[in-house]
ModelCIF file with pLDDT and N, C-alpha, C, O atoms, coordinates in Angstrom:
data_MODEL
#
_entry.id   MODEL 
#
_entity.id                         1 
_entity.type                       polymer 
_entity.pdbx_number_of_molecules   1 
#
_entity_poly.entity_id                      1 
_entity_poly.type                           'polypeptide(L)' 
_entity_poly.nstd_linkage                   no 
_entity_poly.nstd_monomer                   no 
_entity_poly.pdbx_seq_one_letter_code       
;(UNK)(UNK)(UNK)(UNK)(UNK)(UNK)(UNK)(UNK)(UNK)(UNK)(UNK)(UNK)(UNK)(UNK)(UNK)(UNK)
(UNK)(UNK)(UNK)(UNK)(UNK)(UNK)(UNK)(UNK)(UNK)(UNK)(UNK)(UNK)(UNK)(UNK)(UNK)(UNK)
(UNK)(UNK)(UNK)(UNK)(UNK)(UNK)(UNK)(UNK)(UNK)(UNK)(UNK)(UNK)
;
_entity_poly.pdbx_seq_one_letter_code_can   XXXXXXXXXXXXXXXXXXXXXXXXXXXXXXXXXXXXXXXXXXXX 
_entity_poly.pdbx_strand_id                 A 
#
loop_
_entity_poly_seq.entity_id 
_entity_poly_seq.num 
_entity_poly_seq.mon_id 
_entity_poly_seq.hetero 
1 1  UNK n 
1 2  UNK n 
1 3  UNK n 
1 4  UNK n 
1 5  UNK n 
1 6  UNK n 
1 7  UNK n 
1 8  UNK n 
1 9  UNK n 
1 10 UNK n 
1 11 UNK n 
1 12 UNK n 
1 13 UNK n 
1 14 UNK n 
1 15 UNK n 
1 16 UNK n 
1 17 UNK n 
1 18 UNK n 
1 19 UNK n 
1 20 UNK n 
1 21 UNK n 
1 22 UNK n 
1 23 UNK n 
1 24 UNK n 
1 25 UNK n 
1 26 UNK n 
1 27 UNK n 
1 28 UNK n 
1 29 UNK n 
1 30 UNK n 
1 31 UNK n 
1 32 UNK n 
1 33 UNK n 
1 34 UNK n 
1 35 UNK n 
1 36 UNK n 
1 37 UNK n 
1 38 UNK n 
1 39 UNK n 
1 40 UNK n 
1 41 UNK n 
1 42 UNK n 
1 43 UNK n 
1 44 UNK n 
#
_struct_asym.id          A 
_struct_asym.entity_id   1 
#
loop_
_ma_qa_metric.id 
_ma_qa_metric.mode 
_ma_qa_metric.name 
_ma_qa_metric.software_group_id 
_ma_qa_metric.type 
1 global pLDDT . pLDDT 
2 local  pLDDT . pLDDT 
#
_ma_qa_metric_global.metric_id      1 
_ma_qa_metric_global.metric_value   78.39 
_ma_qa_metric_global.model_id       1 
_ma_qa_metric_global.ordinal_id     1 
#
loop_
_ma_qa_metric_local.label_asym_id 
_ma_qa_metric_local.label_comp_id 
_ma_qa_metric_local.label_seq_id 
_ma_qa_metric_local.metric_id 
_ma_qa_metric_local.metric_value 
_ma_qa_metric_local.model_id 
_ma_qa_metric_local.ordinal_id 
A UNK 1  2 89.00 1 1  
A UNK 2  2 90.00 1 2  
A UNK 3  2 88.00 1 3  
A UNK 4  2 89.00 1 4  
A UNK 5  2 90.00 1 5  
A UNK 6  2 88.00 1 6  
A UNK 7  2 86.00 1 7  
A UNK 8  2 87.00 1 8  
A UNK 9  2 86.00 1 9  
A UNK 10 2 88.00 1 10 
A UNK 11 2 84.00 1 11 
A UNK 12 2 80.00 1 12 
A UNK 13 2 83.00 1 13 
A UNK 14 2 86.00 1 14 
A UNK 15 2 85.00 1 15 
A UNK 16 2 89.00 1 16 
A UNK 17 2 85.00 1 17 
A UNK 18 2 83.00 1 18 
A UNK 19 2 86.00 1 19 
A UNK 20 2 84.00 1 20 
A UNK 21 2 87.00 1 21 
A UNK 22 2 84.00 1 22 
A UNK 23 2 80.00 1 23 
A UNK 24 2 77.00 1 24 
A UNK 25 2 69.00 1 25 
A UNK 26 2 65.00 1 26 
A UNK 27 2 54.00 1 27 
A UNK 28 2 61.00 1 28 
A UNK 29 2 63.00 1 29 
A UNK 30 2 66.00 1 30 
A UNK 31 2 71.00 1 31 
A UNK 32 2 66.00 1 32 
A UNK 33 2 64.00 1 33 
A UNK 34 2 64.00 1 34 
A UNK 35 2 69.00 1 35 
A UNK 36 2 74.00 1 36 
A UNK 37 2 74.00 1 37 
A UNK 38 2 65.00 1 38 
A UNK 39 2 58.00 1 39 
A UNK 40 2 75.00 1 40 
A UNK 41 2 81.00 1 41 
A UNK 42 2 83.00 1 42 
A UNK 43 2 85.00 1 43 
A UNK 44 2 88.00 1 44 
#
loop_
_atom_site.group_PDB 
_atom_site.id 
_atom_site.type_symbol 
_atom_site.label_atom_id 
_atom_site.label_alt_id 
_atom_site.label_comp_id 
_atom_site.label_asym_id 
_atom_site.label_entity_id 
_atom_site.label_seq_id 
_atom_site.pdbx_PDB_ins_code 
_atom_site.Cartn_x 
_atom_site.Cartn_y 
_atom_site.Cartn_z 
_atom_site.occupancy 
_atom_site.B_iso_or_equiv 
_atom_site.pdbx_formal_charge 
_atom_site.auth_seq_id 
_atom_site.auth_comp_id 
_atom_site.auth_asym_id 
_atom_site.auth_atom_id 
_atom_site.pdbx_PDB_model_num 
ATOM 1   N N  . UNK A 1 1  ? 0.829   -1.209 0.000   1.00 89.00 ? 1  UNK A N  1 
ATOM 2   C CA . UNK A 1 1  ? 0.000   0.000  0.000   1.00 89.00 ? 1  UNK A CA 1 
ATOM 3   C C  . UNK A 1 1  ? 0.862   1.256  0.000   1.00 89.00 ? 1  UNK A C  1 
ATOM 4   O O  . UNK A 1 1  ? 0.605   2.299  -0.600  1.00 89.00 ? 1  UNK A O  1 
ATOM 5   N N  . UNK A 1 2  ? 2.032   0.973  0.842   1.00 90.00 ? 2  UNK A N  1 
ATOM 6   C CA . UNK A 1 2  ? 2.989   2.074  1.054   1.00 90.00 ? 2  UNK A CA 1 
ATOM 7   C C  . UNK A 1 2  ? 3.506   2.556  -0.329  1.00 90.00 ? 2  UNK A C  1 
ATOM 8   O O  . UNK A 1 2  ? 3.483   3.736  -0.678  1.00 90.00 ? 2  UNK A O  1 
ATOM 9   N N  . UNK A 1 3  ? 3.880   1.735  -0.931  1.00 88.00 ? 3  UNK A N  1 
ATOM 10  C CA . UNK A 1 3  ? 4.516   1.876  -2.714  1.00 88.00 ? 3  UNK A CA 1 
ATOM 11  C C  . UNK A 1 3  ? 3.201   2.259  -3.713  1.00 88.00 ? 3  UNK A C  1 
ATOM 12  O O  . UNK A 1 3  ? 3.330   3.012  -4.678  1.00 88.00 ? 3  UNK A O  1 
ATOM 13  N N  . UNK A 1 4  ? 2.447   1.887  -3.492  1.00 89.00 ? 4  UNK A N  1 
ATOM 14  C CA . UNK A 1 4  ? 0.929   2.328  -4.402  1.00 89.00 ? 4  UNK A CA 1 
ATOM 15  C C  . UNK A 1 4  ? 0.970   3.933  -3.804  1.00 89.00 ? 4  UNK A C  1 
ATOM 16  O O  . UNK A 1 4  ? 0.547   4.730  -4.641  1.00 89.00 ? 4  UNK A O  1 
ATOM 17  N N  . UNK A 1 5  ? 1.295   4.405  -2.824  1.00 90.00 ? 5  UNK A N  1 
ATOM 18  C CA . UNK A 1 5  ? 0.677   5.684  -2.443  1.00 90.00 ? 5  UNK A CA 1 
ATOM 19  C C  . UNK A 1 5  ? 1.815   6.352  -2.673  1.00 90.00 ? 5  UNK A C  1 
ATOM 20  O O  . UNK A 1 5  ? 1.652   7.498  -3.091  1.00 90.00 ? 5  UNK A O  1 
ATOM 21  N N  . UNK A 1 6  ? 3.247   5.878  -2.486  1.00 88.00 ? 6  UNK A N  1 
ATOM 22  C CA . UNK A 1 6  ? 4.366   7.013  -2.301  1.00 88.00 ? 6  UNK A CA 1 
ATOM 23  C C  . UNK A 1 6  ? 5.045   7.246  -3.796  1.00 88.00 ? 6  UNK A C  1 
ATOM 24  O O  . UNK A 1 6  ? 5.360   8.306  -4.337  1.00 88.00 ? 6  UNK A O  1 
ATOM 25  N N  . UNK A 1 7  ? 5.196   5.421  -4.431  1.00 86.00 ? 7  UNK A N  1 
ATOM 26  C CA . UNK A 1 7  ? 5.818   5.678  -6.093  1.00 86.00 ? 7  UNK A CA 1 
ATOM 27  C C  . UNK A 1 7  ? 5.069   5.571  -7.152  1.00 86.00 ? 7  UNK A C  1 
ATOM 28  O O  . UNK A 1 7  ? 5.555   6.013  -8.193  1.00 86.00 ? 7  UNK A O  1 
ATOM 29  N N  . UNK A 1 8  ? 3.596   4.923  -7.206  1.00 87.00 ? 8  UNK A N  1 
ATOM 30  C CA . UNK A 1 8  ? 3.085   4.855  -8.352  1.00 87.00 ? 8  UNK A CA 1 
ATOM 31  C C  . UNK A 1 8  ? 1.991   5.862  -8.282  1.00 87.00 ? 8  UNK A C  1 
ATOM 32  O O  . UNK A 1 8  ? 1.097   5.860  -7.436  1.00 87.00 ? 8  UNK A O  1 
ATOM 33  N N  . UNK A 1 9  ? 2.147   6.767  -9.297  1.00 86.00 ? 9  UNK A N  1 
ATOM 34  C CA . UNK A 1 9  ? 1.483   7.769  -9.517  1.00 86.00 ? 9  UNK A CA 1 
ATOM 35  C C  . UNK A 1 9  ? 0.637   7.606  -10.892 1.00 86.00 ? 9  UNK A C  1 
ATOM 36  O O  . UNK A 1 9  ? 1.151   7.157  -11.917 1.00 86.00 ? 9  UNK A O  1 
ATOM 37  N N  . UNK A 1 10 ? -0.818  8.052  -10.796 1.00 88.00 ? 10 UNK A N  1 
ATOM 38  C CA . UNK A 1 10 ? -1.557  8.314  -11.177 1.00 88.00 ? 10 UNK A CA 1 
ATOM 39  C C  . UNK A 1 10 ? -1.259  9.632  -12.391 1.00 88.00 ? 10 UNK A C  1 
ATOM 40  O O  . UNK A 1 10 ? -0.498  10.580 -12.193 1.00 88.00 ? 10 UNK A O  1 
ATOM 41  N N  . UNK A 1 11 ? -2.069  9.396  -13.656 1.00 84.00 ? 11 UNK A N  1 
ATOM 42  C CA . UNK A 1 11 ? -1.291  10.071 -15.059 1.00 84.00 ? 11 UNK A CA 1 
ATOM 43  C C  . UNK A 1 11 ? 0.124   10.335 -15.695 1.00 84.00 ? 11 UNK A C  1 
ATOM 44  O O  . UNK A 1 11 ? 0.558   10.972 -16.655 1.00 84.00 ? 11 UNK A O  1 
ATOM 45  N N  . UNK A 1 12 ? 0.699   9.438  -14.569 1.00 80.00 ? 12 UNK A N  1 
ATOM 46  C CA . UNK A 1 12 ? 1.878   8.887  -15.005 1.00 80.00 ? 12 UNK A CA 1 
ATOM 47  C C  . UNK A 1 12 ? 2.669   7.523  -15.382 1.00 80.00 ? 12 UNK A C  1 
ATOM 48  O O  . UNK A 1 12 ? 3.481   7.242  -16.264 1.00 80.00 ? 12 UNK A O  1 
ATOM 49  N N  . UNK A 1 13 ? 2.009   6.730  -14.214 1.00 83.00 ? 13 UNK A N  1 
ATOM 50  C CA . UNK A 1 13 ? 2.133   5.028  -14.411 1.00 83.00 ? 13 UNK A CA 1 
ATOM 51  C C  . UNK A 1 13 ? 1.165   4.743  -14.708 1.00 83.00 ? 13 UNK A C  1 
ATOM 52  O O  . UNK A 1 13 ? 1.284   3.748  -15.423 1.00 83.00 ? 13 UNK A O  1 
ATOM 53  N N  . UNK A 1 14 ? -0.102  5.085  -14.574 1.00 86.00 ? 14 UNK A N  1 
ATOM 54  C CA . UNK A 1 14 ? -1.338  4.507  -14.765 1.00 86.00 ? 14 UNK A CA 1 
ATOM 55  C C  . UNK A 1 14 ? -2.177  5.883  -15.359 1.00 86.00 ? 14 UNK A C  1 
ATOM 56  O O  . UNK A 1 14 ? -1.794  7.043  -15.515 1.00 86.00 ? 14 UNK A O  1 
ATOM 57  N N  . UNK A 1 15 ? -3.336  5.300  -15.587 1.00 85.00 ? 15 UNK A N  1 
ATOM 58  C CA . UNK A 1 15 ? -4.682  5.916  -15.655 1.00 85.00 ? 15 UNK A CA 1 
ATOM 59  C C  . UNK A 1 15 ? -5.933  4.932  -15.403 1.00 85.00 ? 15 UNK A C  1 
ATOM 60  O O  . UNK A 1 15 ? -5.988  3.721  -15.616 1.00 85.00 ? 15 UNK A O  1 
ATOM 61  N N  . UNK A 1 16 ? -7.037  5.893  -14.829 1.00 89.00 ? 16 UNK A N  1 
ATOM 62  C CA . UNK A 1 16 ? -8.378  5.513  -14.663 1.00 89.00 ? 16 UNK A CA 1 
ATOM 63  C C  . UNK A 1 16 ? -9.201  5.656  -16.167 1.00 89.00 ? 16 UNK A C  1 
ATOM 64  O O  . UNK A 1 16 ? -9.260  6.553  -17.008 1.00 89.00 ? 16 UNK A O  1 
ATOM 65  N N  . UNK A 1 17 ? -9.744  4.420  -16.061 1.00 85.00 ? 17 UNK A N  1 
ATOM 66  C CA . UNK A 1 17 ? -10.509 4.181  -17.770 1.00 85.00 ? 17 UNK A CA 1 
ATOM 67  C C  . UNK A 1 17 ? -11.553 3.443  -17.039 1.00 85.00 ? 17 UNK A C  1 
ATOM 68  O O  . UNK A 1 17 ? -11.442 2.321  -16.546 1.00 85.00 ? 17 UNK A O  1 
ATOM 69  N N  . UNK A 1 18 ? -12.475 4.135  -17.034 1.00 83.00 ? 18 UNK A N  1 
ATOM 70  C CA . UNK A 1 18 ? -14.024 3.508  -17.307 1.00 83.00 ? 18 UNK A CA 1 
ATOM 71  C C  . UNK A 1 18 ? -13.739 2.481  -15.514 1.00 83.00 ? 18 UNK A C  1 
ATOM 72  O O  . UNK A 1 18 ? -13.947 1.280  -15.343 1.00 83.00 ? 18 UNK A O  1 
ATOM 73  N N  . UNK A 1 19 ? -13.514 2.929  -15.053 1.00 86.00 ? 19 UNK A N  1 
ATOM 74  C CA . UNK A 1 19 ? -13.138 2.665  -13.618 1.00 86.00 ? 19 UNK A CA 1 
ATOM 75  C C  . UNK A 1 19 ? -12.430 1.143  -13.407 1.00 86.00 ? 19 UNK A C  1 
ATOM 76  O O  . UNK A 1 19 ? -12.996 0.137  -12.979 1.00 86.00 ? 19 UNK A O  1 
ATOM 77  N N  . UNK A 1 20 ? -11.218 1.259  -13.777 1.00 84.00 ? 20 UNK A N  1 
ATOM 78  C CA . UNK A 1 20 ? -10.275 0.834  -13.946 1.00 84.00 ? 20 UNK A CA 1 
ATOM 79  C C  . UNK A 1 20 ? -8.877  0.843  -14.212 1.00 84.00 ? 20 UNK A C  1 
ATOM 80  O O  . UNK A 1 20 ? -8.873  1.271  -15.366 1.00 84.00 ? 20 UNK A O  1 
ATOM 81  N N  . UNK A 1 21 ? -7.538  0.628  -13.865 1.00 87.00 ? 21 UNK A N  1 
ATOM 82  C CA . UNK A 1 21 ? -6.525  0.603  -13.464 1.00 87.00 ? 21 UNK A CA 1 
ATOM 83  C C  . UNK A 1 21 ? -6.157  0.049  -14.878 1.00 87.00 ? 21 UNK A C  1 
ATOM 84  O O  . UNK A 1 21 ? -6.381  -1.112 -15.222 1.00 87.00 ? 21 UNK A O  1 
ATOM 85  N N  . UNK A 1 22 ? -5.363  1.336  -15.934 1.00 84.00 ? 22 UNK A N  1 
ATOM 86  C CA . UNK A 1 22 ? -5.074  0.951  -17.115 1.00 84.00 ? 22 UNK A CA 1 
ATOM 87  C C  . UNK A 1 22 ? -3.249  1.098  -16.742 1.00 84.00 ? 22 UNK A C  1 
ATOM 88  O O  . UNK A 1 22 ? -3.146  2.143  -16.098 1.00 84.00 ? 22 UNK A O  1 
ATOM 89  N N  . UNK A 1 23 ? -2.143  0.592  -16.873 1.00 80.00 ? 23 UNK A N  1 
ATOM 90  C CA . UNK A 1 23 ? -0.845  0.687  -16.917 1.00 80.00 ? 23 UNK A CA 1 
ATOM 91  C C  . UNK A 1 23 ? -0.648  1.730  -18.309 1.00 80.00 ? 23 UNK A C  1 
ATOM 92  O O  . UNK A 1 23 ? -1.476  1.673  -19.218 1.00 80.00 ? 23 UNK A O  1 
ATOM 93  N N  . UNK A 1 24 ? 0.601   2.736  -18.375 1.00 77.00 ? 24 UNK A N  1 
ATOM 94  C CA . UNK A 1 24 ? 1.248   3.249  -19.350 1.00 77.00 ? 24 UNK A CA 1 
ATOM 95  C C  . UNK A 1 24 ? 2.230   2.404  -19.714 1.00 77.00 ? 24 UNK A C  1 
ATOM 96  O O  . UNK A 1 24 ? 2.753   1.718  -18.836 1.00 77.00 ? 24 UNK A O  1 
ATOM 97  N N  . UNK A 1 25 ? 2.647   2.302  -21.023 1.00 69.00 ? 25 UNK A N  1 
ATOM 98  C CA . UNK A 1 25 ? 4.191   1.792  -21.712 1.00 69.00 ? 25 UNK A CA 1 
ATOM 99  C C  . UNK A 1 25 ? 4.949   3.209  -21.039 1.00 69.00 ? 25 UNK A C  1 
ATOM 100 O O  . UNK A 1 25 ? 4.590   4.353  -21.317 1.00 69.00 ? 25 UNK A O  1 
ATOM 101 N N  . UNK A 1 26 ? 5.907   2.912  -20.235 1.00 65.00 ? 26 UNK A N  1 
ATOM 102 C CA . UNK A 1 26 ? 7.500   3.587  -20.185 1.00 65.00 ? 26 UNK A CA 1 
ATOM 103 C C  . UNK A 1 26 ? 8.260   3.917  -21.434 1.00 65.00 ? 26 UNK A C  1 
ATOM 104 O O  . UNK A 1 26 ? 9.085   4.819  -21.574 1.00 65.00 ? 26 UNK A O  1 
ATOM 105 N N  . UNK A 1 27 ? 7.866   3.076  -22.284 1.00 54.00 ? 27 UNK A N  1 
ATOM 106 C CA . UNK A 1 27 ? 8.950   3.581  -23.398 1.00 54.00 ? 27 UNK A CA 1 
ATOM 107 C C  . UNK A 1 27 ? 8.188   3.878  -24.706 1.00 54.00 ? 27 UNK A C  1 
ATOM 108 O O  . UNK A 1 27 ? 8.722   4.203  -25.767 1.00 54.00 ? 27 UNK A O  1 
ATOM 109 N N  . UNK A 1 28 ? 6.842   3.719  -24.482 1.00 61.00 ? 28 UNK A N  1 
ATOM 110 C CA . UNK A 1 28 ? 5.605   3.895  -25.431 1.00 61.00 ? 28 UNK A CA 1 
ATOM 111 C C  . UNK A 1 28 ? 4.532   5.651  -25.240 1.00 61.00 ? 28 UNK A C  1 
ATOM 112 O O  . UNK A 1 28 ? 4.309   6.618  -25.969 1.00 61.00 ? 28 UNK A O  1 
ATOM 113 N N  . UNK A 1 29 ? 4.241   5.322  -24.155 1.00 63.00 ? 29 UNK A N  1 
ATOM 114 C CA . UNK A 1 29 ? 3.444   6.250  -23.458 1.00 63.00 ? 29 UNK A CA 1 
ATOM 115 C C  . UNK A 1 29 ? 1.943   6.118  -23.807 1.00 63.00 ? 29 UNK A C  1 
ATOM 116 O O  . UNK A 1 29 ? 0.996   6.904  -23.791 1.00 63.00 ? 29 UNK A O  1 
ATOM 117 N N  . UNK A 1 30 ? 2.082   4.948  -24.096 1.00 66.00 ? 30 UNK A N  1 
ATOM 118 C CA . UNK A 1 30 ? 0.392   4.717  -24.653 1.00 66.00 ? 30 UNK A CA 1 
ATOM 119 C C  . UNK A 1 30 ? -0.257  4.000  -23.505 1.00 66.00 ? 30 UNK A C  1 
ATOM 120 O O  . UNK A 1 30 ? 0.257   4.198  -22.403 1.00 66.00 ? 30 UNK A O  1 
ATOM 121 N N  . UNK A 1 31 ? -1.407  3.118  -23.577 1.00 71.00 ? 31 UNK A N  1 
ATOM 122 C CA . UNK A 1 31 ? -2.006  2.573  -22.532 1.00 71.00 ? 31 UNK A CA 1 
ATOM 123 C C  . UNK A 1 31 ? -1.719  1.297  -22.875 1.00 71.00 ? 31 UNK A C  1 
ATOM 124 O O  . UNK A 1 31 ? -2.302  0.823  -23.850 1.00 71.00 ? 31 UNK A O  1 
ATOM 125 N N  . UNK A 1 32 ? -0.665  0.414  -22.059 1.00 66.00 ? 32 UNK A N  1 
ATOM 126 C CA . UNK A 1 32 ? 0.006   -0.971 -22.098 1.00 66.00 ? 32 UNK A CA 1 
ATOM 127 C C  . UNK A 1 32 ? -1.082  -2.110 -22.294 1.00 66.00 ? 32 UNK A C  1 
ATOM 128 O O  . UNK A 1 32 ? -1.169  -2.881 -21.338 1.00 66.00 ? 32 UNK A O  1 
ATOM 129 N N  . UNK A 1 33 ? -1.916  -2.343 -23.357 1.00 64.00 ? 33 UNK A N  1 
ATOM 130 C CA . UNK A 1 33 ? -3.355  -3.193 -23.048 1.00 64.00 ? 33 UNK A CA 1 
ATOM 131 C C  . UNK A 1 33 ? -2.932  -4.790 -22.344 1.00 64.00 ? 33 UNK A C  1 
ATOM 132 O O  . UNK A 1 33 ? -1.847  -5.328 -22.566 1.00 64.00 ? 33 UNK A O  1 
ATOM 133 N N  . UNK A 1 34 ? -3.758  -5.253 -21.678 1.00 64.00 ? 34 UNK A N  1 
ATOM 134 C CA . UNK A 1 34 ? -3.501  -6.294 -21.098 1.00 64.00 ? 34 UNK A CA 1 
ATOM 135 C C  . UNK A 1 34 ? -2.244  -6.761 -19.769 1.00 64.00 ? 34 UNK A C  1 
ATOM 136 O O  . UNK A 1 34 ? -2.096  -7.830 -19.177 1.00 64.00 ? 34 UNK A O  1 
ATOM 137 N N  . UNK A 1 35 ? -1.408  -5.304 -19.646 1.00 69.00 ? 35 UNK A N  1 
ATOM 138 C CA . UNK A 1 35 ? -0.802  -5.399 -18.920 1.00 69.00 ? 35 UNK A CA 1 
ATOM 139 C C  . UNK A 1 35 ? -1.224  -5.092 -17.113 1.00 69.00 ? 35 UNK A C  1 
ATOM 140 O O  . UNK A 1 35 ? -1.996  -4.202 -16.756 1.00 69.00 ? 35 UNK A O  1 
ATOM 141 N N  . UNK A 1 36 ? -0.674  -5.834 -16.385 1.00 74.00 ? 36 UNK A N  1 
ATOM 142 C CA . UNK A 1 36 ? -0.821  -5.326 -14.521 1.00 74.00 ? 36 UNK A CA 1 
ATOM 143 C C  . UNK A 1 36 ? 0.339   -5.505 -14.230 1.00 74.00 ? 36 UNK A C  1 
ATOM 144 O O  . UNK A 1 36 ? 1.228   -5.876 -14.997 1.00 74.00 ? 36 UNK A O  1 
ATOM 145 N N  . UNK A 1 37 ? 0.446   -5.214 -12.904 1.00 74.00 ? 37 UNK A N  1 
ATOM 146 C CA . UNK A 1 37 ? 1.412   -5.312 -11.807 1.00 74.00 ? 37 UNK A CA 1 
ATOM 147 C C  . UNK A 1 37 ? 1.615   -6.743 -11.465 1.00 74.00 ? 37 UNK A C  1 
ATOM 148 O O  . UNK A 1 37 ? 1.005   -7.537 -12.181 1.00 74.00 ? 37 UNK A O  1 
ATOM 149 N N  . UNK A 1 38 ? 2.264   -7.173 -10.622 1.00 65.00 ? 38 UNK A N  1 
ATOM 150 C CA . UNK A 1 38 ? 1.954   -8.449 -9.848  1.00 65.00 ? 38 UNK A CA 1 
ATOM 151 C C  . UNK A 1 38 ? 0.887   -8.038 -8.939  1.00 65.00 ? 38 UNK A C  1 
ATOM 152 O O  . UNK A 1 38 ? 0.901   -6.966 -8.333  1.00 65.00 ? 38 UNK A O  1 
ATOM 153 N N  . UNK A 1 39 ? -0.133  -9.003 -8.852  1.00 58.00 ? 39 UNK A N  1 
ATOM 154 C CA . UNK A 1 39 ? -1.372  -9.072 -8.075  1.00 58.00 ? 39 UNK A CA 1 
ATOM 155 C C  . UNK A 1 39 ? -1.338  -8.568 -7.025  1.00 58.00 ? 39 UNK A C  1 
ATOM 156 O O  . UNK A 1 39 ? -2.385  -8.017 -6.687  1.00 58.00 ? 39 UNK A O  1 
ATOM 157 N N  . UNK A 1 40 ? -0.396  -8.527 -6.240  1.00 75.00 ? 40 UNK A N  1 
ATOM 158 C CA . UNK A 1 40 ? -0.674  -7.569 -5.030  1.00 75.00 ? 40 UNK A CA 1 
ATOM 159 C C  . UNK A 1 40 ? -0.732  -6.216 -5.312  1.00 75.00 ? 40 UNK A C  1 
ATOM 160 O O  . UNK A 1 40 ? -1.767  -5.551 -5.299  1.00 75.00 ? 40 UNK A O  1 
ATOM 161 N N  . UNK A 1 41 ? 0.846   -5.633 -5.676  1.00 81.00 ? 41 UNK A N  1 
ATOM 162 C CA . UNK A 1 41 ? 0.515   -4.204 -6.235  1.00 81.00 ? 41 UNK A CA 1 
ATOM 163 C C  . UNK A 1 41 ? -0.555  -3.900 -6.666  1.00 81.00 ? 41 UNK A C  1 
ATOM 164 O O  . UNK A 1 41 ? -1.135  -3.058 -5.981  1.00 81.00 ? 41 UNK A O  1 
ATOM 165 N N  . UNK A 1 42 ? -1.275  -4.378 -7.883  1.00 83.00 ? 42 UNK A N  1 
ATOM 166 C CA . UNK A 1 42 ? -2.431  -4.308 -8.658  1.00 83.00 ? 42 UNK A CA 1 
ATOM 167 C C  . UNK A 1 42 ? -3.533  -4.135 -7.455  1.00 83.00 ? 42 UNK A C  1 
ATOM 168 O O  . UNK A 1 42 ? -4.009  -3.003 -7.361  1.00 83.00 ? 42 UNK A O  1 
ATOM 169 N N  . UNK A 1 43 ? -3.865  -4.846 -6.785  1.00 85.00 ? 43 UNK A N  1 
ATOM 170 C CA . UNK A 1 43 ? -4.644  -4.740 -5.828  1.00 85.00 ? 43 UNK A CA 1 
ATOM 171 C C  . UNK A 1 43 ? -4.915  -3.489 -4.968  1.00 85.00 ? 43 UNK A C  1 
ATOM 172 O O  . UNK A 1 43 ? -6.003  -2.965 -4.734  1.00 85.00 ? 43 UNK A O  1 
ATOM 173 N N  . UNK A 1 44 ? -3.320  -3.018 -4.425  1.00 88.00 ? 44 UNK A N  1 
ATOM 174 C CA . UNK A 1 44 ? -2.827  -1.807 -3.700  1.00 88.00 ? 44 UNK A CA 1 
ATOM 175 C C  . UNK A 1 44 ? -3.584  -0.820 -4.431  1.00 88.00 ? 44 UNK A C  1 
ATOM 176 O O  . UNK A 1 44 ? -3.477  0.373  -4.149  1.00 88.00 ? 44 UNK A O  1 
#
């Protein structure tokens, strides 16, 4: 929870789509389809 709140930031690692947790490509900047975290993070 600590790492969901302090390093992964919102319109930067991720975005909210249709209320849901979409990942960005790092080297793309698009919306990574089909990609998550490992299940816990994801969860966080």
């Amino acid at each position: 929870a600590l790492y969901a709140q302090a390093l992964v930031h919102r319109d930067v690692d991720y975005l909210i789509v249709d209320g849901a947790v979409k990942l960005i490509s790092d080297s793309r900047g698009r919306v990574a389809q089909l990609q998550r975290w490992p299940d816990g993070l994801q969860a966080a």
